[in-house]
C-alpha atoms as a PDB file:
ATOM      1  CA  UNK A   1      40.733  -6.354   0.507  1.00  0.00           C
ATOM      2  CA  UNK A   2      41.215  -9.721  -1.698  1.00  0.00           C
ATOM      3  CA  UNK A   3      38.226 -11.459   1.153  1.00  0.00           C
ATOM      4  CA  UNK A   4      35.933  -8.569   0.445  1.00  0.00           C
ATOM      5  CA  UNK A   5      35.882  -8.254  -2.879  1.00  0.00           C
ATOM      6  CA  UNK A   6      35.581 -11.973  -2.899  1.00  0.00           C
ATOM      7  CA  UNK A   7      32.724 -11.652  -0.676  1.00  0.00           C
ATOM      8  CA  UNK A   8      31.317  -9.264  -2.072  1.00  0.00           C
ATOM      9  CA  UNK A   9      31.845 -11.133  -5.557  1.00  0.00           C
ATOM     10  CA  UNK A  10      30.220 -14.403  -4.509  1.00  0.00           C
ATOM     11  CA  UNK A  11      26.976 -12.245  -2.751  1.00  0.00           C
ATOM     12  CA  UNK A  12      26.192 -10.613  -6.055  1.00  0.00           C
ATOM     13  CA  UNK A  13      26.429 -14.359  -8.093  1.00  0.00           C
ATOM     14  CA  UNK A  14      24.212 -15.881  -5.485  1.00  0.00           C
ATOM     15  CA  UNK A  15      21.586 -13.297  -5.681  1.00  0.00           C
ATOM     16  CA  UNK A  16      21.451 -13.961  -8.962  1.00  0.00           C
ATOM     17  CA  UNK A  17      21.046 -17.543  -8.937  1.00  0.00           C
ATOM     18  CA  UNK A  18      18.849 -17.344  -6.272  1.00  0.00           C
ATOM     19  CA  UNK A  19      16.578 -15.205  -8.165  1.00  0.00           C
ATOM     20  CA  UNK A  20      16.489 -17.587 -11.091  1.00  0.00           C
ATOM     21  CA  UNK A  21      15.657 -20.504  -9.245  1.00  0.00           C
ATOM     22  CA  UNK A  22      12.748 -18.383  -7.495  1.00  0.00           C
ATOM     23  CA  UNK A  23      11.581 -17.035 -10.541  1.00  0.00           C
ATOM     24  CA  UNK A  24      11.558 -20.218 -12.578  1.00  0.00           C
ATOM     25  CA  UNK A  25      11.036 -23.222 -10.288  1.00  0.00           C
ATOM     26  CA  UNK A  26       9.986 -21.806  -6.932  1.00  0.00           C
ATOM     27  CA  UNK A  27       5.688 -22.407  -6.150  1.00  0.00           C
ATOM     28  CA  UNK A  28       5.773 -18.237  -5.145  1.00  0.00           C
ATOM     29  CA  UNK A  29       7.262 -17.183  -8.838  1.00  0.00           C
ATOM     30  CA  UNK A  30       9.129 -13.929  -8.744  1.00  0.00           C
ATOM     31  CA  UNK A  31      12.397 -13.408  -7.002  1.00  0.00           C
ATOM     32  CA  UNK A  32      13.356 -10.452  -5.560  1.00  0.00           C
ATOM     33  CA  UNK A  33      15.259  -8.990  -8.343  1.00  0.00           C
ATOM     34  CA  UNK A  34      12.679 -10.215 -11.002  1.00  0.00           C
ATOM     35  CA  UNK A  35       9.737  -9.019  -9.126  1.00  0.00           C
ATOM     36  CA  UNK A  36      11.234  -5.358  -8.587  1.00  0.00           C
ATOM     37  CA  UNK A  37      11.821  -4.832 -12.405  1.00  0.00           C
ATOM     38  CA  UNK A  38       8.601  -6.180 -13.487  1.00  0.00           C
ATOM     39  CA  UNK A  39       7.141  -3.652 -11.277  1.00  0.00           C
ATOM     40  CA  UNK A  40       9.750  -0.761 -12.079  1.00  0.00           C
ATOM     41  CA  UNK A  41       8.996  -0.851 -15.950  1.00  0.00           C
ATOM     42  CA  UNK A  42       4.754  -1.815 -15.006  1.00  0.00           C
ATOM     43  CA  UNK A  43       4.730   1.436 -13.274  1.00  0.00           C
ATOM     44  CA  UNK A  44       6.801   3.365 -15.721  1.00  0.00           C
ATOM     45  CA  UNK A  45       4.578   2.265 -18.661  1.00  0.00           C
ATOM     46  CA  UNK A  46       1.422   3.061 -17.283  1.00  0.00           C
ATOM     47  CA  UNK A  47       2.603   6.987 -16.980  1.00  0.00           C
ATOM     48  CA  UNK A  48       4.334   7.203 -20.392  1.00  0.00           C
ATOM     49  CA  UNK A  49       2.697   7.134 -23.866  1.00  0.00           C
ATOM     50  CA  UNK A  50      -0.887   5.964 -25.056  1.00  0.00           C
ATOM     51  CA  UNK A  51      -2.144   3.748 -21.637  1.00  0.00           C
ATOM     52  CA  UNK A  52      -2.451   0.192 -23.664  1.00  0.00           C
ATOM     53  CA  UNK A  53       0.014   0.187 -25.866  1.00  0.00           C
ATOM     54  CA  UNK A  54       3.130   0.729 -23.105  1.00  0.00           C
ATOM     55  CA  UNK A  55       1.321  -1.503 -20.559  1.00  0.00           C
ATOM     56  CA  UNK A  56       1.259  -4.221 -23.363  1.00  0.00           C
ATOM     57  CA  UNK A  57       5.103  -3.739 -24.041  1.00  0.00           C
ATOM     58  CA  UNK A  58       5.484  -3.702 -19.950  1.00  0.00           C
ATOM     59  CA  UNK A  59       5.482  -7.754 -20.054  1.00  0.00           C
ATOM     60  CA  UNK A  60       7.942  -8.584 -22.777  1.00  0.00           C
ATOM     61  CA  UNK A  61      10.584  -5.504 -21.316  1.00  0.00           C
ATOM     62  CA  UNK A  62      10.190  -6.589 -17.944  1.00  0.00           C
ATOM     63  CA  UNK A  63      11.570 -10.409 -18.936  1.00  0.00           C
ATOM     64  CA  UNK A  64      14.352  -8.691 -21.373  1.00  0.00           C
ATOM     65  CA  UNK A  65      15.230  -6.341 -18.553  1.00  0.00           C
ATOM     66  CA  UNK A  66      15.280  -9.184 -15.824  1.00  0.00           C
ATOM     67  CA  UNK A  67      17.702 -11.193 -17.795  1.00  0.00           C
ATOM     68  CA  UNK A  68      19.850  -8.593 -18.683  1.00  0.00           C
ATOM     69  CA  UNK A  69      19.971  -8.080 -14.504  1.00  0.00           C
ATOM     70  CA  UNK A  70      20.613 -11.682 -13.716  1.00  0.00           C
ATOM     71  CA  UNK A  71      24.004 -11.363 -16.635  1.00  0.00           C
ATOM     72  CA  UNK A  72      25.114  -8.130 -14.924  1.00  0.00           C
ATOM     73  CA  UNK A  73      25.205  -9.707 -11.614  1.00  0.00           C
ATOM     74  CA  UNK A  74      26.450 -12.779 -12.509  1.00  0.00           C
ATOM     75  CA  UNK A  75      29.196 -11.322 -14.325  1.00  0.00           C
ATOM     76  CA  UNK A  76      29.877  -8.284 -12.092  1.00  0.00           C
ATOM     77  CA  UNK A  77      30.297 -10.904  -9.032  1.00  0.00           C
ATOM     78  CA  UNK A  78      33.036 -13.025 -11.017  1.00  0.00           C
ATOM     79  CA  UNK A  79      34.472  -9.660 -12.112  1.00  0.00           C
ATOM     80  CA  UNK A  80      35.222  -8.947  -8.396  1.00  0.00           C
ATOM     81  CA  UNK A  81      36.159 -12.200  -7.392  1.00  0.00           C
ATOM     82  CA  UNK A  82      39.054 -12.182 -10.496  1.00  0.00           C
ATOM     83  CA  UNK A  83      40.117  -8.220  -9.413  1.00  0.00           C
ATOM     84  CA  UNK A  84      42.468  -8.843  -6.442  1.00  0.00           C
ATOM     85  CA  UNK A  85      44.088 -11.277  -8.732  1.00  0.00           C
ATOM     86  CA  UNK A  86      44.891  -9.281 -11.502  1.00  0.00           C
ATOM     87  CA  UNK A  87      47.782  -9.359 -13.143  1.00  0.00           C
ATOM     88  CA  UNK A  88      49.986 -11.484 -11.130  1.00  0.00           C
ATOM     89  CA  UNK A  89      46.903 -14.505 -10.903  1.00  0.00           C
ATOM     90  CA  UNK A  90      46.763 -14.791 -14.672  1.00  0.00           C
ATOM     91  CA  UNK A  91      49.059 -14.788 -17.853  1.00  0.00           C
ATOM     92  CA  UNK A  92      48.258 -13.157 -20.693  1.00  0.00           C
ATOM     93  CA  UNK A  93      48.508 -13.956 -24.286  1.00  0.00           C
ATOM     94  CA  UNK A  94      51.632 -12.276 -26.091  1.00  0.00           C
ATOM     95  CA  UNK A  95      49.065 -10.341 -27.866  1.00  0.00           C
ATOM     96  CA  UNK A  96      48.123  -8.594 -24.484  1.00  0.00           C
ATOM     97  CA  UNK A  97      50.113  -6.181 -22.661  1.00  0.00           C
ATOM     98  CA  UNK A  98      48.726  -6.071 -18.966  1.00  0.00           C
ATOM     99  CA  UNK A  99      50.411  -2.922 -18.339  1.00  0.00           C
ATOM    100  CA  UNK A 100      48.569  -1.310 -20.663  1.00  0.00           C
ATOM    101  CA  UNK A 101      44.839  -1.667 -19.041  1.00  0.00           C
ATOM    102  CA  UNK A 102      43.757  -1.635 -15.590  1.00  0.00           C
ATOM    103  CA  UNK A 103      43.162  -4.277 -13.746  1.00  0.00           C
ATOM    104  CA  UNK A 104      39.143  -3.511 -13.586  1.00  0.00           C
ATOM    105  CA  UNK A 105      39.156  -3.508 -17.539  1.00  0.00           C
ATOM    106  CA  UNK A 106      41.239  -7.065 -17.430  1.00  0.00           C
ATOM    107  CA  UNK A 107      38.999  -8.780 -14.619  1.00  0.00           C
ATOM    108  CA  UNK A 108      36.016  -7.790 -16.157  1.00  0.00           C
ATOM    109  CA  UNK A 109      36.936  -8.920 -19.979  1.00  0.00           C
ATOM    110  CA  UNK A 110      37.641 -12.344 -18.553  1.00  0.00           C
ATOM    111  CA  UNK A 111      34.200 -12.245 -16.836  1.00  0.00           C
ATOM    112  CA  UNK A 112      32.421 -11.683 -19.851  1.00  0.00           C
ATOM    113  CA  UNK A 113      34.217 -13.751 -21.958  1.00  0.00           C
ATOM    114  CA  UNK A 114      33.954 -16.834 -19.677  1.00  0.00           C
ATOM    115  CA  UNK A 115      29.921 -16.387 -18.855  1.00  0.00           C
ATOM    116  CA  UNK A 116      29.309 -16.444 -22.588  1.00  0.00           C
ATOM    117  CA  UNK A 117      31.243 -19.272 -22.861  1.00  0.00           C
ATOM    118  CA  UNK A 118      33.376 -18.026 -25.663  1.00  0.00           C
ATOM    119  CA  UNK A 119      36.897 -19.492 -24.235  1.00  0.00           C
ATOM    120  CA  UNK A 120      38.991 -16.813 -26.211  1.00  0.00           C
ATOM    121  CA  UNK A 121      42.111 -18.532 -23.905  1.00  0.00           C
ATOM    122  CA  UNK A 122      44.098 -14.871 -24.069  1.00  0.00           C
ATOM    123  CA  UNK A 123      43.765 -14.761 -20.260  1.00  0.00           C
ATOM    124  CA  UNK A 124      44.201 -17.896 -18.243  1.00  0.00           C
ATOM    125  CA  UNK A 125      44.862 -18.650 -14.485  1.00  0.00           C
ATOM    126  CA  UNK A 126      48.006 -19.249 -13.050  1.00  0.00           C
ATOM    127  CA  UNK A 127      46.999 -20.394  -9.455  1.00  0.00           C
ATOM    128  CA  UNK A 128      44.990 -24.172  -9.329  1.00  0.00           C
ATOM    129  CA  UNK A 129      42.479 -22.312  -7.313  1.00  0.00           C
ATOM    130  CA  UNK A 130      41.290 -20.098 -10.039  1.00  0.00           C
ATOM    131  CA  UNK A 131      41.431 -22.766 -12.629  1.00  0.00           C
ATOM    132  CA  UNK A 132      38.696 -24.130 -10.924  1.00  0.00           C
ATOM    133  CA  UNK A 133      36.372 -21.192 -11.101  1.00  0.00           C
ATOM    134  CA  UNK A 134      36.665 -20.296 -14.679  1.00  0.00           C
ATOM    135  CA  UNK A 135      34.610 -23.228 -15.634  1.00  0.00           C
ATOM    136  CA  UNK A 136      32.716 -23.330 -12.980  1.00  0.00           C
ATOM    137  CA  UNK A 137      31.835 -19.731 -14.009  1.00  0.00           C
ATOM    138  CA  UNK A 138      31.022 -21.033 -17.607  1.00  0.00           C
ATOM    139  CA  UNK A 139      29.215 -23.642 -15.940  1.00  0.00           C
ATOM    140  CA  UNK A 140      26.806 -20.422 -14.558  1.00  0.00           C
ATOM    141  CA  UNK A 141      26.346 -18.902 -17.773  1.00  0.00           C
ATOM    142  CA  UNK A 142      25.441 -21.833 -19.296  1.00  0.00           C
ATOM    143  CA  UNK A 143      22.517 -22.317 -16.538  1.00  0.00           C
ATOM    144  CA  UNK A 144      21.623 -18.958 -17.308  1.00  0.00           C
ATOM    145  CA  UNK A 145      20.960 -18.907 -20.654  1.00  0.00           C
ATOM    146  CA  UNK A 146      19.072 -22.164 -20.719  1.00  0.00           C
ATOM    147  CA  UNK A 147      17.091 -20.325 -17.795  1.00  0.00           C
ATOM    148  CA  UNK A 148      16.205 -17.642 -20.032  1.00  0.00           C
ATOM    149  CA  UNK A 149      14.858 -20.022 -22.644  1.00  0.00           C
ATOM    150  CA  UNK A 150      13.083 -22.178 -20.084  1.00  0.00           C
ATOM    151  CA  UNK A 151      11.297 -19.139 -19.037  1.00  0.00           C
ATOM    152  CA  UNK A 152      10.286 -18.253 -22.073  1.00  0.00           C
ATOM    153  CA  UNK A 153       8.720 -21.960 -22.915  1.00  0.00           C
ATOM    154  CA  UNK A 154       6.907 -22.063 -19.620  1.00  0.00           C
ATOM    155  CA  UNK A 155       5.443 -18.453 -19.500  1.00  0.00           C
ATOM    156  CA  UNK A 156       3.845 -18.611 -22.700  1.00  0.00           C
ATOM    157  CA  UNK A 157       1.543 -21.530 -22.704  1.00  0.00           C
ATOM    158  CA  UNK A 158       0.441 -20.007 -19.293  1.00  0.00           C
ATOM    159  CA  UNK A 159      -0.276 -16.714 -20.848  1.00  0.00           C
ATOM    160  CA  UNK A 160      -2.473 -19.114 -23.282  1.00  0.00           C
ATOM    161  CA  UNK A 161      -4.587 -20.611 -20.882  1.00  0.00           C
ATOM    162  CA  UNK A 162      -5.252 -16.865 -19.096  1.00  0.00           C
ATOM    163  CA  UNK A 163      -6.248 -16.065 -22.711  1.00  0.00           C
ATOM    164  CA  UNK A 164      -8.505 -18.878 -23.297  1.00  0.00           C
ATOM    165  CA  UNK A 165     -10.236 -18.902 -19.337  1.00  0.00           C
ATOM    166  CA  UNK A 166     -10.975 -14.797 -20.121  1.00  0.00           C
ATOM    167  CA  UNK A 167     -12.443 -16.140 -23.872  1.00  0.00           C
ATOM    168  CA  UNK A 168     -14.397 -18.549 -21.893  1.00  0.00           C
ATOM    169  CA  UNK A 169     -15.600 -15.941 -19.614  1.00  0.00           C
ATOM    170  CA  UNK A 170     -16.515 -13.791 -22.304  1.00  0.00           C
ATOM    171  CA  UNK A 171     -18.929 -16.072 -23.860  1.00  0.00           C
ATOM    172  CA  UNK A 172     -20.677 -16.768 -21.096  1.00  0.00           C
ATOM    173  CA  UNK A 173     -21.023 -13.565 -20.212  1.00  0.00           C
ATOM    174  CA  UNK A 174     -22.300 -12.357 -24.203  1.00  0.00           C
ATOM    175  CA  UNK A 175     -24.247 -15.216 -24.319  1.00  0.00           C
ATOM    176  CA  UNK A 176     -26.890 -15.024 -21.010  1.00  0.00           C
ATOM    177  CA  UNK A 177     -25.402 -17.696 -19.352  1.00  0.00           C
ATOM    178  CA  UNK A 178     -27.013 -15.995 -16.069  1.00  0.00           C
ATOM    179  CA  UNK A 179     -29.927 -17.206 -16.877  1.00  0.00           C
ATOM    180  CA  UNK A 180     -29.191 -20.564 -17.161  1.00  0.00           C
ATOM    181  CA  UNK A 181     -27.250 -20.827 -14.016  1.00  0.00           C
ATOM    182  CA  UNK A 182     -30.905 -19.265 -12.426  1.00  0.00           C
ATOM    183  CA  UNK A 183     -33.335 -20.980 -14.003  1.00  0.00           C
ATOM    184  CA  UNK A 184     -31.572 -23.796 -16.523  1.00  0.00           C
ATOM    185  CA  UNK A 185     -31.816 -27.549 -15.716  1.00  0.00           C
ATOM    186  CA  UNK A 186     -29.860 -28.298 -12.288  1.00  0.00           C
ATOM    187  CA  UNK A 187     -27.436 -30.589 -14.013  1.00  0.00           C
ATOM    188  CA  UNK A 188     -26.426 -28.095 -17.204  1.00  0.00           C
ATOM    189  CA  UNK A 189     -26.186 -25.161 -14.535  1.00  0.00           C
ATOM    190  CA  UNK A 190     -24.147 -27.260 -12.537  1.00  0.00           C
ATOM    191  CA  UNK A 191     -21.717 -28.322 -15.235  1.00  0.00           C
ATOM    192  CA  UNK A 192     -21.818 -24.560 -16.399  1.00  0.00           C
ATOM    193  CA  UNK A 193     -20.576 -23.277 -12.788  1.00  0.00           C
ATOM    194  CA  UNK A 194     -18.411 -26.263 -12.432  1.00  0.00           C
ATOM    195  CA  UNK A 195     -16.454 -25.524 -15.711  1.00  0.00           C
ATOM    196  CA  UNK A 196     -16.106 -21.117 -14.460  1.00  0.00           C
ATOM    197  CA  UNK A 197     -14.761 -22.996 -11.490  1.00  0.00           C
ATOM    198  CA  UNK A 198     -12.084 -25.384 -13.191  1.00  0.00           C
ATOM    199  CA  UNK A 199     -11.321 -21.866 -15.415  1.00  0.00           C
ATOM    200  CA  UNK A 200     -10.597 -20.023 -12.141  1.00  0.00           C
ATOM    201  CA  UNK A 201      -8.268 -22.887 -10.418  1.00  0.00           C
ATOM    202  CA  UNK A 202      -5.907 -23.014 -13.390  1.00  0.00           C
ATOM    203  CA  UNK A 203      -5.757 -19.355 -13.735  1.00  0.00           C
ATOM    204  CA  UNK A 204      -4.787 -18.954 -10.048  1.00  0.00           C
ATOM    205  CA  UNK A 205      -2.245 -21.545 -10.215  1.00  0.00           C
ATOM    206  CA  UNK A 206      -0.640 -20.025 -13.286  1.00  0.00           C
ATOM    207  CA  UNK A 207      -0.636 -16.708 -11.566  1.00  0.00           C
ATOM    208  CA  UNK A 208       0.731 -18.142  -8.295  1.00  0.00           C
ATOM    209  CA  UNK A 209       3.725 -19.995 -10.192  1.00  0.00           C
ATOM    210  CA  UNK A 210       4.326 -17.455 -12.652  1.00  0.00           C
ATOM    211  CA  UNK A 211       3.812 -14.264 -11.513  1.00  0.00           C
ATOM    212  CA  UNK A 212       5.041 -12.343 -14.064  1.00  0.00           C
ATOM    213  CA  UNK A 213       2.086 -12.997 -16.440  1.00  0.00           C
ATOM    214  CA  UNK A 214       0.279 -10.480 -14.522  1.00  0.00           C
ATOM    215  CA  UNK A 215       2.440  -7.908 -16.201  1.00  0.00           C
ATOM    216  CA  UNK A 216       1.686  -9.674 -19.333  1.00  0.00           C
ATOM    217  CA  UNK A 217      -1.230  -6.951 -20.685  1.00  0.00           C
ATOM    218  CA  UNK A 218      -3.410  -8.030 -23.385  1.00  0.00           C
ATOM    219  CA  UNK A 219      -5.315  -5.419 -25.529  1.00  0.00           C
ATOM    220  CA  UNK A 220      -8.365  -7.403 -26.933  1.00  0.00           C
ATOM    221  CA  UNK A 221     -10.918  -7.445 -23.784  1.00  0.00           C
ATOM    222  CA  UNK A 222     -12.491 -10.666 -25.033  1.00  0.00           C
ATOM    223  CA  UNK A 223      -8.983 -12.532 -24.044  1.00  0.00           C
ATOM    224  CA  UNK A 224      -7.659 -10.382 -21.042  1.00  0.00           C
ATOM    225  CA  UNK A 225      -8.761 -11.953 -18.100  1.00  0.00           C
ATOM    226  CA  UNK A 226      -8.659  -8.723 -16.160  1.00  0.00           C
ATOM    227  CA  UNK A 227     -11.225  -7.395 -18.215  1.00  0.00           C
ATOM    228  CA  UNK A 228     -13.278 -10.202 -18.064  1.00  0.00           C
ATOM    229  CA  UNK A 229     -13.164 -11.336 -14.443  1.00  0.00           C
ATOM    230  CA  UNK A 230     -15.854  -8.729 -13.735  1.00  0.00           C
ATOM    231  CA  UNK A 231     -18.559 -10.858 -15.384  1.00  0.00           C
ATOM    232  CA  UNK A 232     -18.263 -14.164 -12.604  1.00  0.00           C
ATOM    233  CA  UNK A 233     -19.612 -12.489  -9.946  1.00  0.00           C
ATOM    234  CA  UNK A 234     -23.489 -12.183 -11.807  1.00  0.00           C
ATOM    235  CA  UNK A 235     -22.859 -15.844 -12.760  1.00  0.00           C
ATOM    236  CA  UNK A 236     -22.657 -16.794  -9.195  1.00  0.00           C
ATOM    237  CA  UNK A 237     -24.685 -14.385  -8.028  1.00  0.00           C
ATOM    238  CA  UNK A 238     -27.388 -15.998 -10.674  1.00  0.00           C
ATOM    239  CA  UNK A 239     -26.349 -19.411  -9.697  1.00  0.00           C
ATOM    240  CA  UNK A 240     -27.364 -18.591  -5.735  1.00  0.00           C
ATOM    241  CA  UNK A 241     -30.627 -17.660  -7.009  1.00  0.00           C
ATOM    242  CA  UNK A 242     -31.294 -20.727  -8.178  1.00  0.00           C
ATOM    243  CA  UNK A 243     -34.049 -23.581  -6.771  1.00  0.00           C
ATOM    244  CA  UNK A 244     -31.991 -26.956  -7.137  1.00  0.00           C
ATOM    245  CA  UNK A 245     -29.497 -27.145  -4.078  1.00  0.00           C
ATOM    246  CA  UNK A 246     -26.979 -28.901  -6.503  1.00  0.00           C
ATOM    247  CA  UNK A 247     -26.812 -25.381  -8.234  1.00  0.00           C
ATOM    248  CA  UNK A 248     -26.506 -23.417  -5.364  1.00  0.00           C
ATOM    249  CA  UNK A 249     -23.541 -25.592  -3.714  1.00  0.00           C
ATOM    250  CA  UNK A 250     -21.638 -25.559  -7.236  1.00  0.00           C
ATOM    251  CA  UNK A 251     -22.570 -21.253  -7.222  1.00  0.00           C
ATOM    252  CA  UNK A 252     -20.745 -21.594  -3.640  1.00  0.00           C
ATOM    253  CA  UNK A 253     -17.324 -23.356  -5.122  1.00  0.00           C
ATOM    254  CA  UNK A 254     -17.295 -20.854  -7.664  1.00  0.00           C
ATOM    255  CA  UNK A 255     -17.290 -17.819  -5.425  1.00  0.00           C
ATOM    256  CA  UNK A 256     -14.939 -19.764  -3.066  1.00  0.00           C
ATOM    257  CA  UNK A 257     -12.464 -19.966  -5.913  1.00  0.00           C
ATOM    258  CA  UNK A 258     -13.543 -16.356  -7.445  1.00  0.00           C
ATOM    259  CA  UNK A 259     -12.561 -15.290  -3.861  1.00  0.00           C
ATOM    260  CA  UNK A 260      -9.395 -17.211  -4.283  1.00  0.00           C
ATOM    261  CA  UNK A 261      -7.912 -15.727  -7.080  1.00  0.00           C
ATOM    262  CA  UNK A 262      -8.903 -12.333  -6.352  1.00  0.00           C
ATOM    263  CA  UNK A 263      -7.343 -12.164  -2.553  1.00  0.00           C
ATOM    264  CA  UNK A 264      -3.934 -13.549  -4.233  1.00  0.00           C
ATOM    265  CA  UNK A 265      -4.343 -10.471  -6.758  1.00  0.00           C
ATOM    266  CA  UNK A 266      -5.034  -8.213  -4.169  1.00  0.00           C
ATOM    267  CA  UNK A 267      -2.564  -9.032  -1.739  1.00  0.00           C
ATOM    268  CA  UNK A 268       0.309  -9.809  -4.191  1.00  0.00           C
ATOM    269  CA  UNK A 269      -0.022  -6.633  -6.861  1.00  0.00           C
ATOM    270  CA  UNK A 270      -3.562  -4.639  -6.233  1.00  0.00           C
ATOM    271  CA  UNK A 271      -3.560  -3.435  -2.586  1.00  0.00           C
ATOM    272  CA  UNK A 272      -7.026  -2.537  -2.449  1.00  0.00           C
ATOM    273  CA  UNK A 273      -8.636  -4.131   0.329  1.00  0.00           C
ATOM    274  CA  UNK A 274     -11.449  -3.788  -0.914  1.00  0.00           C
ATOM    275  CA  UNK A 275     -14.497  -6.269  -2.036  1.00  0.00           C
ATOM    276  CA  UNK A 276     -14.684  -8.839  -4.665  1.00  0.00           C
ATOM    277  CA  UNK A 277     -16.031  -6.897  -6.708  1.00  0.00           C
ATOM    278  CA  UNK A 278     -14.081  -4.021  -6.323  1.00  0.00           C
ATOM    279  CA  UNK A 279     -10.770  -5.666  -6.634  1.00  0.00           C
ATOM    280  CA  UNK A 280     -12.217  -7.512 -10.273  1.00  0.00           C
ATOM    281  CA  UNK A 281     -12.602  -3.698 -11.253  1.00  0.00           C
ATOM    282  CA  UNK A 282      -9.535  -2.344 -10.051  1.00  0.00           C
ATOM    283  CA  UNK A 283      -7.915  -5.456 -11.793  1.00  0.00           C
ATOM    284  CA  UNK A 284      -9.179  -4.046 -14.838  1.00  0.00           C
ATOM    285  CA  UNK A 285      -8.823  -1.006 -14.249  1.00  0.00           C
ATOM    286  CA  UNK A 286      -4.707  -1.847 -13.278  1.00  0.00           C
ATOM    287  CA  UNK A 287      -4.460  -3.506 -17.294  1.00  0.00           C
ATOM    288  CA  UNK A 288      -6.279  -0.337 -18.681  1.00  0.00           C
ATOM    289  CA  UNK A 289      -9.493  -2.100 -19.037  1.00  0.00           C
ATOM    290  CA  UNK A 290     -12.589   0.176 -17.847  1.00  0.00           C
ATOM    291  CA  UNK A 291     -16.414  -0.903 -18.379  1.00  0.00           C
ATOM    292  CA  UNK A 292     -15.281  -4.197 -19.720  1.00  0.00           C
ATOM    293  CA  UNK A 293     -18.235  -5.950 -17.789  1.00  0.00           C
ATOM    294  CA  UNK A 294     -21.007  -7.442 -20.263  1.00  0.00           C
END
């Protein structure tokens, strides 16, 4: 029993580590813990309460709730690994009586105690074995609560730059850009596609490395990118209507990357199969955007 419960102890700490160091540092983003919560409370919110307003909490809960899954697990598994030990592994403070509590209660006290770092010293080891894994356990929680600030400081400015490519988008799109893709000078049609093009790249990237910000609802249209992805295809569409070749080829790297970013949406959280265009709809549709195109 002592090897399965240790087992079992050490399986639940590595999932959780694991998922941290998918969900923070690995090129896919989410682990598999992280991913299934974001999507848990995403579908939740968009059946409860006024459409936009839960979807735009979805984000924010989902991170909370992740956290709060990677500290259970962490401290569950040490829990387990410090049960078959309890009492006879440990001594107790004079203020304790081990008698009095189960051994469940004890193990999982010194768990919690020891991942926040607190070092209360009313239950220590007795066997050198075990007074190597209390620190190293403190070690853990310290990595996990500077994960849960580093994930805080690198979503964010990505959740800026989706803001500020959909703000981009928008003022093309209010401001007949089309046209000058079509029938503008070759080189300020160019630079116009080129820049929808470098707007599309980052977002992709940012969506690829962090892939919670897709849960990550905004309610203004004119800075949610799924409300405003709509809007590229009639710039590209414009720019292949163009006479100057230069135009048309830049048009081309633009729907290349358009096409980019929306079979990574589709595949990862849409599940349409379905055109460009229909999957920059359903993408707004998803954020409880509807008739956002200009």
């Amino acid at each position: 029993m002592t090897w399965v419960l240790t087992l079992l102890g050490a399986a639940f700490i590595a999932l959780a580590l694991r998922d941290i160091y998918a969900t923070l540092w690995h090129p896919t983003g989410l682990g598999t813990l992280s991913r299934s919560m974001f999507r848990i409370i995403w579908a939740i919110a968009a059946r409860v309460g006024p459409r936009g307003r839960a979807l735009g909490s979805a984000g924010p809960l989902g991170m909370i709730a992740t956290v709060l899954l990677w500290a259970a697990s962490i401290v569950a598994g040490w829990a387990l690994i410090y049960l078959p030990h309890m009492p006879d592994g440990f001594y107790f403070s004079s203020a304790l009586q081990p008698q009095s509590s189960s051994d469940p209660v004890a193990a999982l006290y010194l768990s919690l105690v020891t991942v926040a770092t607190l070092g209360y010293g009313d239950i220590t080891p007795a066997y050198p074995a075990l007074r190597l894994l209390i620190p190293l356990q403190a070690l853990i929680g310290f990595v996990l609560f500077t994960a849960a600030i580093s994930w805080i400081l690198q979503i964010y400015p990505a959740l800026i730059r989706r803001r500020a490519a959909a703000r981009s988008v928008y003022l093309l799109a209010t401001t007949d850009s089309a046209e000058v893709a079509r029938h503008g000078e070759a080189s300020i049609a160019c630079a116009l596609l080129d820049g929808v093009t470098d707007t599309l790249i980052t977002a992709e990237f940012d969506v690829r490395q962090y892939g919670e910000t897709y849960f990550f609802r905004e309610s203004d249209p004119d800075r949610s990118l799924a409300a405003m992805l709509a809007n590229v295809p009639s710039l590209v569409l414009a720019g292949e209507a163009s006479a100057a070749m230069e135009v048309r080829r830049a048009s081309a790297r633009s729907k290349r990357q358009l096409s980019s970013l929306t079979d990574h949406l589709d595949a990862r959280y849409l599940h349409t199969g379905g055109t460009l265009e229909q999957i920059c709809h359903a993408y707004a549709a998803d954020h409880g955007h509807r008739n956002a195109q200009q």
